[in-house]
C-alpha atoms as a PDB file:
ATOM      1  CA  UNK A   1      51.790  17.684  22.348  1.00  0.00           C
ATOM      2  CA  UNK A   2      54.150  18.623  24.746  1.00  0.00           C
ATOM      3  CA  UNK A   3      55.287  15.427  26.043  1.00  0.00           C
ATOM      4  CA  UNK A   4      56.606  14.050  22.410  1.00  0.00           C
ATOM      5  CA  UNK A   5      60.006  14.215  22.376  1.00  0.00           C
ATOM      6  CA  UNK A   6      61.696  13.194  19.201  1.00  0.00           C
ATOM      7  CA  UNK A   7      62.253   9.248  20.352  1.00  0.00           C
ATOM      8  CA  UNK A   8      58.573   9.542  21.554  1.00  0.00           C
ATOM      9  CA  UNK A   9      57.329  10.199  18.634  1.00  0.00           C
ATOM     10  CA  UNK A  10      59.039   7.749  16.875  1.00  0.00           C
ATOM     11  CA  UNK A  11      57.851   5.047  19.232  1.00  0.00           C
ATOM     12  CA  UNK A  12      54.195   5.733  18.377  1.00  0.00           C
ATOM     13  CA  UNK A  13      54.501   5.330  15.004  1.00  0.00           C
ATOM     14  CA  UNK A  14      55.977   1.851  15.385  1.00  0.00           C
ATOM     15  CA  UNK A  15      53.993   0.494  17.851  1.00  0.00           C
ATOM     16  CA  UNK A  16      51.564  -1.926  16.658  1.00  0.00           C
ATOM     17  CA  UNK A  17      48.024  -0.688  17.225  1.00  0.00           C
ATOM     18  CA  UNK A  18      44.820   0.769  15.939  1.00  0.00           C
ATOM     19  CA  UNK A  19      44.728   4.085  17.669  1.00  0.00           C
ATOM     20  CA  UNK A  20      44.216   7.569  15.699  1.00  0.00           C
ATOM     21  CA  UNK A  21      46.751  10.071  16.477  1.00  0.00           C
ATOM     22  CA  UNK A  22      43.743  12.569  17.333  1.00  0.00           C
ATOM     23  CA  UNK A  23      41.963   9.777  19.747  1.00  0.00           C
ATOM     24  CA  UNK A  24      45.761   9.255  21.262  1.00  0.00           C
ATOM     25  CA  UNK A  25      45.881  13.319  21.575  1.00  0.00           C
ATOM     26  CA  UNK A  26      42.457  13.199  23.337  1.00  0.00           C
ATOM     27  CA  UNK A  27      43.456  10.484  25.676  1.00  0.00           C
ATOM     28  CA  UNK A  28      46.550  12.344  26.843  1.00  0.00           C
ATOM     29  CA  UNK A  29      45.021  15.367  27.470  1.00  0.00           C
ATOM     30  CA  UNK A  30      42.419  14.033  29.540  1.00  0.00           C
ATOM     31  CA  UNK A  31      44.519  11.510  31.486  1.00  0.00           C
ATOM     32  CA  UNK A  32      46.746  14.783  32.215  1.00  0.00           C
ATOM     33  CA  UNK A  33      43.916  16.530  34.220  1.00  0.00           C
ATOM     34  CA  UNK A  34      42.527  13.385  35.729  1.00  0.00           C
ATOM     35  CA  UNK A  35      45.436  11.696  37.004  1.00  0.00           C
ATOM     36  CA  UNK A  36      45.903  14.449  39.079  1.00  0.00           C
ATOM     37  CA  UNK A  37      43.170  13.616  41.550  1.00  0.00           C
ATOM     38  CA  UNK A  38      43.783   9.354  41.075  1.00  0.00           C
ATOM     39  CA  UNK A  39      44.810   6.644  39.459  1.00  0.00           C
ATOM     40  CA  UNK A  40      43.935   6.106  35.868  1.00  0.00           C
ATOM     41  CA  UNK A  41      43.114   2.381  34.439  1.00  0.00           C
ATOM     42  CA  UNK A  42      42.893   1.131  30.525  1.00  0.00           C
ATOM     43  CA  UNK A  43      41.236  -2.417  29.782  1.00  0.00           C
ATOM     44  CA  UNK A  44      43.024  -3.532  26.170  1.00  0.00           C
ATOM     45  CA  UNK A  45      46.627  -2.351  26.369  1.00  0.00           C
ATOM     46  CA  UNK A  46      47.498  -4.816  23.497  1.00  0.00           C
ATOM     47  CA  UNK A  47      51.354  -3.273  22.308  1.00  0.00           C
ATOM     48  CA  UNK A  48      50.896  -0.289  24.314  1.00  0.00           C
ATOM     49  CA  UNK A  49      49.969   2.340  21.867  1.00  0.00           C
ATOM     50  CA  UNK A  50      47.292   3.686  24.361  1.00  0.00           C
ATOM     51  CA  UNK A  51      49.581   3.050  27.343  1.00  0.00           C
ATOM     52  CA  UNK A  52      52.124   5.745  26.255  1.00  0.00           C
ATOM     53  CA  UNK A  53      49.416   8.101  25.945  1.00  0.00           C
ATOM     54  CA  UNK A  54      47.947   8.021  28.906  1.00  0.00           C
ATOM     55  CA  UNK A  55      51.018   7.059  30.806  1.00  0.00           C
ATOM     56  CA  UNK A  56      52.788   9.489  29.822  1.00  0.00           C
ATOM     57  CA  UNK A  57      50.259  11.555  31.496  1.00  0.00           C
ATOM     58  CA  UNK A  58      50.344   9.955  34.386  1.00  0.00           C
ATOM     59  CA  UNK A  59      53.904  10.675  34.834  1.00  0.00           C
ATOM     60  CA  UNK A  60      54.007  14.215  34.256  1.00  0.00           C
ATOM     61  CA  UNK A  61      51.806  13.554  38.153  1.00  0.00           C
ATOM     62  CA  UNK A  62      53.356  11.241  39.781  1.00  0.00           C
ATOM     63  CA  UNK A  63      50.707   8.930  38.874  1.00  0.00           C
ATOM     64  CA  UNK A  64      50.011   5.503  38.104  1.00  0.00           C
ATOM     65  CA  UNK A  65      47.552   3.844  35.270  1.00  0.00           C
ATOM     66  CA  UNK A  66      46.503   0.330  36.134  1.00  0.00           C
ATOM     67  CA  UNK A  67      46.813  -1.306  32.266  1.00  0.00           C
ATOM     68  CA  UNK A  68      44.883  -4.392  32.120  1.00  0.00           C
ATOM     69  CA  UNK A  69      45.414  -6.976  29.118  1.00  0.00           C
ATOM     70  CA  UNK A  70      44.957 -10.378  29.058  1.00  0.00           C
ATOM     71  CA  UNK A  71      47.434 -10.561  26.157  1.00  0.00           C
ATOM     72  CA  UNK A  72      46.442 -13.175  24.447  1.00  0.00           C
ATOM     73  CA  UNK A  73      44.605 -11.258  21.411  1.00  0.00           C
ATOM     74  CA  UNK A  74      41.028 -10.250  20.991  1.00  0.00           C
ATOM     75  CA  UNK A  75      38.170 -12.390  19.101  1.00  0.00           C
ATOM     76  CA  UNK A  76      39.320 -10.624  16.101  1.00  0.00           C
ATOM     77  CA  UNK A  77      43.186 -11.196  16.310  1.00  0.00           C
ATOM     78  CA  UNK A  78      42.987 -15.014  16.610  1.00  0.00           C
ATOM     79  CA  UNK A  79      44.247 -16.919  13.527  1.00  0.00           C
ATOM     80  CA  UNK A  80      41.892 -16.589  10.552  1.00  0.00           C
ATOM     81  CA  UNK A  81      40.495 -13.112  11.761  1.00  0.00           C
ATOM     82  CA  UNK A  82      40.592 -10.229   9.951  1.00  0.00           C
ATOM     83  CA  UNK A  83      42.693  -8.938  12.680  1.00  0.00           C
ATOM     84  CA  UNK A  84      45.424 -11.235  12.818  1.00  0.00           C
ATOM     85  CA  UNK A  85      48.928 -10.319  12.471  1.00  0.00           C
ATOM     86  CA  UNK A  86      51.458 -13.312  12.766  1.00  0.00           C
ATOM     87  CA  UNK A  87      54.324 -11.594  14.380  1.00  0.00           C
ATOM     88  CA  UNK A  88      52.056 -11.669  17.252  1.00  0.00           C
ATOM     89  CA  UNK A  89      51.603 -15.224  17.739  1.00  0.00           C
ATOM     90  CA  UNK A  90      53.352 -17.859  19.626  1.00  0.00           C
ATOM     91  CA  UNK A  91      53.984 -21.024  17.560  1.00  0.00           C
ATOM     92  CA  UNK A  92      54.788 -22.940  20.603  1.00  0.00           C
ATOM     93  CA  UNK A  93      51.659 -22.147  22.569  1.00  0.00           C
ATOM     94  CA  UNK A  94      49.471 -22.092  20.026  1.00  0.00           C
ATOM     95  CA  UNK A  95      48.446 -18.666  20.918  1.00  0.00           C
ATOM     96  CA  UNK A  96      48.526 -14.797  20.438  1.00  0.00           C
ATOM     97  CA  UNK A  97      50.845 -13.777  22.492  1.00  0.00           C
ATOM     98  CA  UNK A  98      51.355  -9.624  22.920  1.00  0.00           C
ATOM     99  CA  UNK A  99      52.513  -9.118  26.691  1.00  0.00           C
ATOM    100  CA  UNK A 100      56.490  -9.042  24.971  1.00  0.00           C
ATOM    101  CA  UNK A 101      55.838  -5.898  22.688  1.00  0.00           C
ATOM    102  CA  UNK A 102      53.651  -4.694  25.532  1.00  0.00           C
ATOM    103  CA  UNK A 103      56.752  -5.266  28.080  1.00  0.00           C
ATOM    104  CA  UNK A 104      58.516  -3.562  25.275  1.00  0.00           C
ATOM    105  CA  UNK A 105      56.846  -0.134  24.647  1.00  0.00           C
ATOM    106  CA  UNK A 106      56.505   0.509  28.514  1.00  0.00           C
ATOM    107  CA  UNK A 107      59.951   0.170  29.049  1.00  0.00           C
ATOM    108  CA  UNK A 108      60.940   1.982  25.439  1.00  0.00           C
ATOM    109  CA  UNK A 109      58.747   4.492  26.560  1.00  0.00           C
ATOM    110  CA  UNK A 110      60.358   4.995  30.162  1.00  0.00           C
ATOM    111  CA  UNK A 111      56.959   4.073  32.239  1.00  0.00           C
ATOM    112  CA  UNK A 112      57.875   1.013  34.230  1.00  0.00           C
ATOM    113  CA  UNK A 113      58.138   3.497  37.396  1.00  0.00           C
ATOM    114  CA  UNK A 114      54.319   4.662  35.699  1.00  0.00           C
ATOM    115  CA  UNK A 115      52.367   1.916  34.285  1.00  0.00           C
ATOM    116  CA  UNK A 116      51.359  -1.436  36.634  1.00  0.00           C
ATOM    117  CA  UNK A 117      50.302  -4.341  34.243  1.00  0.00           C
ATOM    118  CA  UNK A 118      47.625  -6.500  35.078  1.00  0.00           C
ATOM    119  CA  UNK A 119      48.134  -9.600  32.865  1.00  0.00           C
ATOM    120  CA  UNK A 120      44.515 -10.985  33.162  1.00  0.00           C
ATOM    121  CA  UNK A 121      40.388 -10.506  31.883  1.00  0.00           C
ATOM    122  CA  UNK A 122      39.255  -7.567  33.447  1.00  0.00           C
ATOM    123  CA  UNK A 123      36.764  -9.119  35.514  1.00  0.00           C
ATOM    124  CA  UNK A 124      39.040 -11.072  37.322  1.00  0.00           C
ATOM    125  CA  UNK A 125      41.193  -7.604  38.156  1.00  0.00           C
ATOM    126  CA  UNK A 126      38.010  -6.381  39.276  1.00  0.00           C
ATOM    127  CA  UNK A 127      36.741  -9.274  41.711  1.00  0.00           C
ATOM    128  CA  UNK A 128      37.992  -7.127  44.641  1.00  0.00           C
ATOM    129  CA  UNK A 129      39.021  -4.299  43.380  1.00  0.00           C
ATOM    130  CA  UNK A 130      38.248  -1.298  45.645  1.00  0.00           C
ATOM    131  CA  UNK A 131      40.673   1.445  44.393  1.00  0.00           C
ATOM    132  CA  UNK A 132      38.857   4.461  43.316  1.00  0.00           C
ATOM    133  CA  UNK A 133      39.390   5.123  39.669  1.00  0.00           C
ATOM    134  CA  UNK A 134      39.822   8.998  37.801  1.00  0.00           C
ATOM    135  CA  UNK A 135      39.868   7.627  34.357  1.00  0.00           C
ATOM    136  CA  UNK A 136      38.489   4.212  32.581  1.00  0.00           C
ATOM    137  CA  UNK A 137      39.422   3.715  29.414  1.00  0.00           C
ATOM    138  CA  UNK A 138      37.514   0.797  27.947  1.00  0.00           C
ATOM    139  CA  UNK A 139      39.291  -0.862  24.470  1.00  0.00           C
ATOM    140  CA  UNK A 140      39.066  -4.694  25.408  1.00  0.00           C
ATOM    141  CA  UNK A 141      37.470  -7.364  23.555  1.00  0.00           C
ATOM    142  CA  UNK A 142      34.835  -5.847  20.947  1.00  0.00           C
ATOM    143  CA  UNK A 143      32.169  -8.434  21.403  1.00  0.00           C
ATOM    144  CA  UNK A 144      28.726  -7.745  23.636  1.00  0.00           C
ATOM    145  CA  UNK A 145      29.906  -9.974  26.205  1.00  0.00           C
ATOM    146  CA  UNK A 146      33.322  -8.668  26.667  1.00  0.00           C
ATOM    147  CA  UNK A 147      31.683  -5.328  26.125  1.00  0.00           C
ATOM    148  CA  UNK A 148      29.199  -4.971  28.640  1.00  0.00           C
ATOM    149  CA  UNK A 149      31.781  -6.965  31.181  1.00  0.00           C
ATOM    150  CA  UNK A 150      34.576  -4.223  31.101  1.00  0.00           C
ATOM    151  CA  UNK A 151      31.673  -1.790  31.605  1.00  0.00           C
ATOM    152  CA  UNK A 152      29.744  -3.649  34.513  1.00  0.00           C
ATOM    153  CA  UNK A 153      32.843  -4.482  36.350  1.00  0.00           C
ATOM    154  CA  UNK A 154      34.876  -1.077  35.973  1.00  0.00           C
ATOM    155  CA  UNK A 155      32.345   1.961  35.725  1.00  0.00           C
ATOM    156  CA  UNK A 156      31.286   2.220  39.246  1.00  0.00           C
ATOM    157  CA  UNK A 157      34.987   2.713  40.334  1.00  0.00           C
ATOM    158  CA  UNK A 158      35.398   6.034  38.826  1.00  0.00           C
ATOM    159  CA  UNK A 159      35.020   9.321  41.340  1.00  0.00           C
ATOM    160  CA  UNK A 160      32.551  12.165  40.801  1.00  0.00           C
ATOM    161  CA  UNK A 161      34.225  14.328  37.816  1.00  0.00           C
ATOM    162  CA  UNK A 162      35.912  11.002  36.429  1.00  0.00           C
ATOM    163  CA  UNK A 163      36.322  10.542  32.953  1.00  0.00           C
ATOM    164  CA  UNK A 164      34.680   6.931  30.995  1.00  0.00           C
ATOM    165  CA  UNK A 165      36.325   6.498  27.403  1.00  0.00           C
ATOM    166  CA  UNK A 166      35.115   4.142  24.910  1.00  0.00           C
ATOM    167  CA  UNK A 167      37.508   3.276  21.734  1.00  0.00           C
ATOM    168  CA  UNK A 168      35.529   2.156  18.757  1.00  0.00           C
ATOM    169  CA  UNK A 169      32.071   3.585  18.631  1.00  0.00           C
ATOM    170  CA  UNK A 170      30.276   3.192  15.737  1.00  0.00           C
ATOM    171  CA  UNK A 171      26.743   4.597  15.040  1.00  0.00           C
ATOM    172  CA  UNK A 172      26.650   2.839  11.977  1.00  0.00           C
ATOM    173  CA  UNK A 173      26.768  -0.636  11.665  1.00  0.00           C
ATOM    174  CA  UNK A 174      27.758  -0.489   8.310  1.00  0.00           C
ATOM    175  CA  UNK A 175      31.570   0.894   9.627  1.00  0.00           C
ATOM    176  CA  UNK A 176      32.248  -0.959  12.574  1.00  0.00           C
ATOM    177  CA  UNK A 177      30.815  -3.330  15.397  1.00  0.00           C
ATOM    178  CA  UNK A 178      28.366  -2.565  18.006  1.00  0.00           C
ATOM    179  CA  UNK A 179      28.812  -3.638  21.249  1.00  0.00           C
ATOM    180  CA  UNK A 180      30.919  -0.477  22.112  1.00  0.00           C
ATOM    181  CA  UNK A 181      28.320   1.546  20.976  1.00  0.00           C
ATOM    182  CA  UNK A 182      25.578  -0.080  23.385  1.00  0.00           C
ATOM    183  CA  UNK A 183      27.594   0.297  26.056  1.00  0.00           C
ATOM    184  CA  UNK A 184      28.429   3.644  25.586  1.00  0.00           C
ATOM    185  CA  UNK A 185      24.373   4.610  25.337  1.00  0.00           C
ATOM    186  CA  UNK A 186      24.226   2.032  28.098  1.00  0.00           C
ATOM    187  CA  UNK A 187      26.288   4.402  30.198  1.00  0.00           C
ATOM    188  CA  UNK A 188      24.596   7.972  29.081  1.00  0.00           C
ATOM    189  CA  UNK A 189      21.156   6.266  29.818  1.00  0.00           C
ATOM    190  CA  UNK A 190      22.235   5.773  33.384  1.00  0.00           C
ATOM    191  CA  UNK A 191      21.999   9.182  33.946  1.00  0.00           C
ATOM    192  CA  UNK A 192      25.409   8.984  35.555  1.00  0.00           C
ATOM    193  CA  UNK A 193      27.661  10.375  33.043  1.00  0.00           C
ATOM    194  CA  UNK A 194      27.799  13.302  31.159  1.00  0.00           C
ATOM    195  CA  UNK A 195      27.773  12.949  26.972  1.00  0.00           C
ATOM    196  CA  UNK A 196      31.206  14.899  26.039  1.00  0.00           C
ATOM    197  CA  UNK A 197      32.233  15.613  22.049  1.00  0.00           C
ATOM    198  CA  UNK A 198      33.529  12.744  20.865  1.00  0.00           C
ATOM    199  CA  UNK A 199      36.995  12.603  19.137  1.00  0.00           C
ATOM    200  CA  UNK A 200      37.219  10.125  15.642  1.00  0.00           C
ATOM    201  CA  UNK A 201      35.650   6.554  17.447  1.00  0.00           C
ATOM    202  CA  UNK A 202      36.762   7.829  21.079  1.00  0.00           C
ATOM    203  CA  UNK A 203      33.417   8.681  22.825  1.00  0.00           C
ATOM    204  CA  UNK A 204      34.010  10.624  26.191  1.00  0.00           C
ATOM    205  CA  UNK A 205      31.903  10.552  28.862  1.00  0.00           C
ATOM    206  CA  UNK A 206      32.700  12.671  32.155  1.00  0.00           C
ATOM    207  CA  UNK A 207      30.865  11.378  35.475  1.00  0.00           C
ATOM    208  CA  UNK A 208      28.526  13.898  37.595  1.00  0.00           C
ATOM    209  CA  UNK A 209      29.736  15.241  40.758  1.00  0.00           C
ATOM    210  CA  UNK A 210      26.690  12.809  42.779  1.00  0.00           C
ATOM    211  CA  UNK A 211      25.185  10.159  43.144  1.00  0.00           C
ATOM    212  CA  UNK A 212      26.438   6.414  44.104  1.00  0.00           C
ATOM    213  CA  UNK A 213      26.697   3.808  40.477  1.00  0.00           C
ATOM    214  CA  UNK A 214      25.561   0.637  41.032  1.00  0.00           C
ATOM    215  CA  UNK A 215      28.619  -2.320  40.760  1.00  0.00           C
ATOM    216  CA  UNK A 216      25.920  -4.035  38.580  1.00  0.00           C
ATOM    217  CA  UNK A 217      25.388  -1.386  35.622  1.00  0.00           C
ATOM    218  CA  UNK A 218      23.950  -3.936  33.430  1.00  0.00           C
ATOM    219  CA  UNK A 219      20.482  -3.953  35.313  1.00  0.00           C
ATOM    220  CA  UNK A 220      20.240   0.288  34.500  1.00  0.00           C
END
């Protein structure tokens, strides 16, 4: 990848995270065309593994990605998860706490001029949202509810040719949770989106030139 200079490279490996290299690849190079013709926007930044990817991207256009995180750890990062990884979690709050190493990597990375954090759920950053979107990259909260909420709230914001990319499918059960994988049928069953090849657990999903997406995608 062209964009990995020798500090870049090194920054990857150390961030905390539970991206492949060739999903991280795949997000880059779509994120470069896209951004191009709008703003990009990721749901799950956690340490900013993804964030580098795609805002790197970004940056090579004078773009912007929207990264949206509540920070405060999925269902599986909370003490007693399989997940859970102590560095992460604030003694005196009680809590996960991952906005610092977020903070961190963006500014490591030289994005802060790139990438606008949005330190809240997802469906609060999309209560009025009206920004049209070129790429939505869903890796949030891995249970149905949080699920199909990061895909009901965000996938009618992305324009005609617009990417949707879902970290973490699954088609068996047996290696991984579902609720990424409904949503992601959820979304080619619309007959809105476009199935692309997908890349390790990252499916891609490009949006059709027409027709309007209902705000309320859980009804399709």
């Amino acid at each position: 990848m062209r964009f990995l200079r020798a500090h870049e490279e090194k920054l990857l490996n150390d961030v905390k995270g539970f991206l492949d290299v060739r999903e991280g690849k795949t997000l880059y190079e779509i994120a470069l065309e896209a951004s191009k013709r709008g703003p990009c926007l990721e749901i799950g930044s956690y340490c900013g593994k993804s964030t580098i990817y795609i805002g790197t991207a970004c940056r090579e256009n004078n773009g912007i990605l929207f990264s949206i995180d509540h920070h405060r750890g999925s269902e599986e990062q909370q003490p007693g998860e399989e997940y859970f990884d102590p560095e992460l979690f604030d003694n005196e709050a009680c809590r996960a706490d991952t906005f610092k190493e977020f903070r961190n990597t963006v500014e490591m990375a030289e994005l802060e001029d790139t990438v606008v954090p949005m330190v809240c759920r997802s469906e609060v950053a999309a209560r009025l949202w009206t920004t049209p979107l070129s790429l939505v990259f869903i890796d949030g909260g891995h249970s149905y509810e949080a699920a199909y909420t990061d895909y009901n709230s965000w996938a009618g914001h992305i324009i005609p040719h617009g990417y949707l990319l879902i970290h973490d499918i699954f088609k068996d059960p047996e290696k991984g949770g579902q609720a990424p994988y409904h949503i992601y049928k959820m979304a080619i069953a619309s007959g809105l989106f476009r199935e692309l090849p997908m890349i390790q657990t990252l499916g891609v999903l490009r949006r059709y030139a027409c027709g309007n997406i209902p705000y309320n995608l859980s009804k399709q």
